[in-house]
N, C-alpha and C. Protein backbone atom coordinates (compact mmCIF):
# COMPACT_ATOMS: atom_id res chain seq x y z
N UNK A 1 -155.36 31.31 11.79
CA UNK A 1 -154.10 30.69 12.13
C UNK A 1 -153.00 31.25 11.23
N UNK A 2 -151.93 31.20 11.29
CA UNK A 2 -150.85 32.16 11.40
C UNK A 2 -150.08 30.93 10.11
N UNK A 3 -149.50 31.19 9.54
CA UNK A 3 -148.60 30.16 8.25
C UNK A 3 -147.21 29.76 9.26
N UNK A 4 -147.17 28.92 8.88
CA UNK A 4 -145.54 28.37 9.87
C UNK A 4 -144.28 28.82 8.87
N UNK A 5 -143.30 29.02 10.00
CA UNK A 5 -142.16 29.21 9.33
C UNK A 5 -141.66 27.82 8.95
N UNK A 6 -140.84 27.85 7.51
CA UNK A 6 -140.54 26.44 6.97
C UNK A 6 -138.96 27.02 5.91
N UNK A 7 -138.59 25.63 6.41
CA UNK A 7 -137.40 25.76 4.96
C UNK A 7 -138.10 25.15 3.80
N UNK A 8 -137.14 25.36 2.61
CA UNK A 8 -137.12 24.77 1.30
C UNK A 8 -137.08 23.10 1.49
N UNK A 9 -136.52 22.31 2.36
CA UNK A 9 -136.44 21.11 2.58
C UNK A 9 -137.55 20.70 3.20
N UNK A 10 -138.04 21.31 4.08
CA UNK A 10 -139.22 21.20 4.85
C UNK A 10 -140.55 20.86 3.85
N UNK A 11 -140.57 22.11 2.98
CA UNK A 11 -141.93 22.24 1.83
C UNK A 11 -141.70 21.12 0.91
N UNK A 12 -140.57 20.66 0.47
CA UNK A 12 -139.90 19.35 -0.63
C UNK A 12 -140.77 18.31 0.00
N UNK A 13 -140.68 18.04 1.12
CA UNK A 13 -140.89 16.90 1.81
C UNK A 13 -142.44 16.65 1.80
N UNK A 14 -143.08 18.08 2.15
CA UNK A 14 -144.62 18.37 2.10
C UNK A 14 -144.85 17.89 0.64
N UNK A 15 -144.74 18.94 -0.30
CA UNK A 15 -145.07 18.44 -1.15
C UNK A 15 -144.93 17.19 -2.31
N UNK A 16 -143.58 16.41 -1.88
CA UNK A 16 -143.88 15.03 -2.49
C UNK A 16 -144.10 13.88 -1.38
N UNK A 17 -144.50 14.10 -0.53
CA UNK A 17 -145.96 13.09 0.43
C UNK A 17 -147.17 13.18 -0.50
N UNK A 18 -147.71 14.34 -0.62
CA UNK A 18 -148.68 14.77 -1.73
C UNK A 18 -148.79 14.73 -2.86
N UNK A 19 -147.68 14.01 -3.54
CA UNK A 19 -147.78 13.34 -5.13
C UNK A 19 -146.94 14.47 -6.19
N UNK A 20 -146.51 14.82 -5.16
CA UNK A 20 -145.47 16.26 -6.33
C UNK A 20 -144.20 15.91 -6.82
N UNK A 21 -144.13 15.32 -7.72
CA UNK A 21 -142.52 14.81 -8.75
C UNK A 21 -141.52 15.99 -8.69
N UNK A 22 -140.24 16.06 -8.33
CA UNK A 22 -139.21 16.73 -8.40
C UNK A 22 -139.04 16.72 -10.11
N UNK A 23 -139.22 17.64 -10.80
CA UNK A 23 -138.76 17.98 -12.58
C UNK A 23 -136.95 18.06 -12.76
N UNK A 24 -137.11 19.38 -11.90
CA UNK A 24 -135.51 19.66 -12.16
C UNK A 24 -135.22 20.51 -10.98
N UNK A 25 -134.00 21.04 -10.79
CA UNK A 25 -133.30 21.89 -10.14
C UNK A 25 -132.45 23.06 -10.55
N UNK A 26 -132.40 24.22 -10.29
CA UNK A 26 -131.68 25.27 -11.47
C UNK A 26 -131.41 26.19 -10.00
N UNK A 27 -129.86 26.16 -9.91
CA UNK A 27 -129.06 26.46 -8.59
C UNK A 27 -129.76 26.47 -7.34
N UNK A 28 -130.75 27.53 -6.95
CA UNK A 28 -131.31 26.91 -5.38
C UNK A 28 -132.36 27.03 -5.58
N UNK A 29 -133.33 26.44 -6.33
CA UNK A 29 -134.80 26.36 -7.00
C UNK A 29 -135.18 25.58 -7.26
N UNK A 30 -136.17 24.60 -6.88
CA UNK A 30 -136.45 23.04 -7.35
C UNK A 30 -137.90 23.61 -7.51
N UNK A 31 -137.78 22.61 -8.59
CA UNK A 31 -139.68 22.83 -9.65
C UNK A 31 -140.07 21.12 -9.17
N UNK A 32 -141.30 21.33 -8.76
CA UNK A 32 -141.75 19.98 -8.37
C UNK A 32 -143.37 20.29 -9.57
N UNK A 33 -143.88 19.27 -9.61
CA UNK A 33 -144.89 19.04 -10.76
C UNK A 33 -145.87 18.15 -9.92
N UNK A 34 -147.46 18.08 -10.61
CA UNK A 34 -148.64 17.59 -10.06
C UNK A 34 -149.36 17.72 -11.12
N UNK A 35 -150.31 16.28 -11.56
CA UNK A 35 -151.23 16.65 -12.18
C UNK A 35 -152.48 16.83 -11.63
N UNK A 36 -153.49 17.19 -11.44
CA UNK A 36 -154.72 17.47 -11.16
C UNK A 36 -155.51 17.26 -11.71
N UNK A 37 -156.87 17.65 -10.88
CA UNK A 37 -158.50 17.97 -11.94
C UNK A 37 -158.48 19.23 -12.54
N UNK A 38 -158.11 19.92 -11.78
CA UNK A 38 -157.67 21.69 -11.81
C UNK A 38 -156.87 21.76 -13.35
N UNK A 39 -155.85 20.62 -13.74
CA UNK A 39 -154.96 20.82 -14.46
C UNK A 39 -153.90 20.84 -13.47
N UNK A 40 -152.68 20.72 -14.70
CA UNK A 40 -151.18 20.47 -13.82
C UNK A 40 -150.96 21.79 -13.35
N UNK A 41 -150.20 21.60 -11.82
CA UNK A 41 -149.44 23.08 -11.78
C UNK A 41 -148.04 22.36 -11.01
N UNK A 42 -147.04 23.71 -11.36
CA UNK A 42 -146.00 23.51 -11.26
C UNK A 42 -145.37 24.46 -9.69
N UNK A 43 -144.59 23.68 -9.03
CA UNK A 43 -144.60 24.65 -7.64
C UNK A 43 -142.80 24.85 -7.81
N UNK A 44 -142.23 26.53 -7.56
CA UNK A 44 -141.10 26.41 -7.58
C UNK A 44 -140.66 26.68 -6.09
N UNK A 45 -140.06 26.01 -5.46
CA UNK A 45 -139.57 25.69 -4.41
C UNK A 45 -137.84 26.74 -3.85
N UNK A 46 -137.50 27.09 -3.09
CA UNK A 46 -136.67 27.77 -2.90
C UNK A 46 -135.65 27.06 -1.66
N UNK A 47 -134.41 26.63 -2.10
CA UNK A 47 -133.92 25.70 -0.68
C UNK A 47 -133.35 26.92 0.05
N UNK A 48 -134.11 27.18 0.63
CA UNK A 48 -133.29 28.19 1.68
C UNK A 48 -134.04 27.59 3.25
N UNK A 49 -132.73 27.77 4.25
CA UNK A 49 -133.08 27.61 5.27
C UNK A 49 -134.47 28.24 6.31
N UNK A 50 -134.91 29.58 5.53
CA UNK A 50 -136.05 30.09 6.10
C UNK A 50 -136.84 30.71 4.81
N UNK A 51 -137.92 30.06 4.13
CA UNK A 51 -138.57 31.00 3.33
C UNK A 51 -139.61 32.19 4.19
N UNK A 52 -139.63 32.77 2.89
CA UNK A 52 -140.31 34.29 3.38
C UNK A 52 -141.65 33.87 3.06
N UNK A 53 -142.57 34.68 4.49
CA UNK A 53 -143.84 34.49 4.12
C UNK A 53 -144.42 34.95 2.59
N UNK A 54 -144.12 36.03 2.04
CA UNK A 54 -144.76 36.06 0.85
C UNK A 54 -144.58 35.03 -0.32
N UNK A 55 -143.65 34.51 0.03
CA UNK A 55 -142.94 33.54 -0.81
C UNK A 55 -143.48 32.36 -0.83
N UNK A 56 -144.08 31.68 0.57
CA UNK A 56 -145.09 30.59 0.99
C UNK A 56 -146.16 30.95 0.56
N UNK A 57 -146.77 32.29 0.44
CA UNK A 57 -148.15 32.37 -0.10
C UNK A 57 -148.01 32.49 -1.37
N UNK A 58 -146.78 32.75 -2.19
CA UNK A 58 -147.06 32.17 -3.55
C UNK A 58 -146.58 30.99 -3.76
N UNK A 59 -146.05 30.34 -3.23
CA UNK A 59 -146.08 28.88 -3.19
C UNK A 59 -147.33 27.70 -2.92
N UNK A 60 -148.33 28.81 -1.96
CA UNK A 60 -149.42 27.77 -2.12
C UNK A 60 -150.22 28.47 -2.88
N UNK A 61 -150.37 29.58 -3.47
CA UNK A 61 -150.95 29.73 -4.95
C UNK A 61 -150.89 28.66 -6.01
N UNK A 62 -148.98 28.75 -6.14
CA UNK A 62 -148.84 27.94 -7.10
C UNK A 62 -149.46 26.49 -7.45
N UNK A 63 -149.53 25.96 -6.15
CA UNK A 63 -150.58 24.77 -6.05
C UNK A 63 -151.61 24.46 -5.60
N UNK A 64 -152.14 26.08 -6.04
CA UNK A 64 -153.44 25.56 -6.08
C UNK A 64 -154.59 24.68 -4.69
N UNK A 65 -154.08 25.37 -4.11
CA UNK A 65 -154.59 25.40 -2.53
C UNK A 65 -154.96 26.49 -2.03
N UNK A 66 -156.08 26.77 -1.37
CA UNK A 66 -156.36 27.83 -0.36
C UNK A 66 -154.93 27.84 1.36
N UNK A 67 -154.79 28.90 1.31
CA UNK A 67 -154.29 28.81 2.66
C UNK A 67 -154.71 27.78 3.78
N UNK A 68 -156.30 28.10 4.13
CA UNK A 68 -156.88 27.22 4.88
C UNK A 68 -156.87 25.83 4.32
N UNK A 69 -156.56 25.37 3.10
CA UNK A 69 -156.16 23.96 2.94
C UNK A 69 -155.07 23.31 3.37
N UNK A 70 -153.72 24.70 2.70
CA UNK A 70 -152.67 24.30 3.42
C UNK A 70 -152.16 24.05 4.66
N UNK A 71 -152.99 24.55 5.48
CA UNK A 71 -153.15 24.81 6.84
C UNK A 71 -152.99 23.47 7.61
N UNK A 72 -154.57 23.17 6.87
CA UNK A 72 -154.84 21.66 7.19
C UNK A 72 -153.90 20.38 6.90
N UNK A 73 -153.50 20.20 5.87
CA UNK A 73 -152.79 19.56 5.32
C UNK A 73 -151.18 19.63 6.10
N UNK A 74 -150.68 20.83 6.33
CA UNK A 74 -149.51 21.02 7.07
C UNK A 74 -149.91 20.55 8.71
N UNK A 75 -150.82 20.32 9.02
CA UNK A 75 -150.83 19.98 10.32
C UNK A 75 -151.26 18.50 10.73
N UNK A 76 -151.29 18.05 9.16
CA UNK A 76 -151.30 16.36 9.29
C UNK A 76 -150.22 15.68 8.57
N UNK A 77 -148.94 16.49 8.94
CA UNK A 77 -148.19 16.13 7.84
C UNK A 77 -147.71 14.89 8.76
């Protein structure tokens, strides 16, 4: 399955359903935070109206998800 196209508002929303605290904001970049079993990781977020796929796959690096998790998870949002 193919990654969806998403904004920066779109992923905000995803990831604090999922327990991710907004930290701060630094011009069009929002750092959202999670603690884990894994340990904490920190996801930096980009408000732009269309992120770039490479940019989503380091975004779900950053937290520490497989694609195929995110997958799942994005389709029960």
């Amino acid at each position: 399955m193919r990654l969806p196209v998403v904004s920066g508002k779109e992923l905000l929303k995803f990831f604090s359903k999922h327990e991710f605290k907004v930290i701060r904001q630094r011009g069009s970049h929002i750092s959202v935070y999670k603690k884990t079993e894994k340990g904490h990781c920190i996801v930096v977020i980009p408000d732009k109206k269309e992120v770039n796929k490479k940019t989503l796959r380091s975004i779900i690096r950053q937290a520490k998800l497989t694609r195929e998790e995110f997958l799942e998870l994005w389709e029960r949002r």
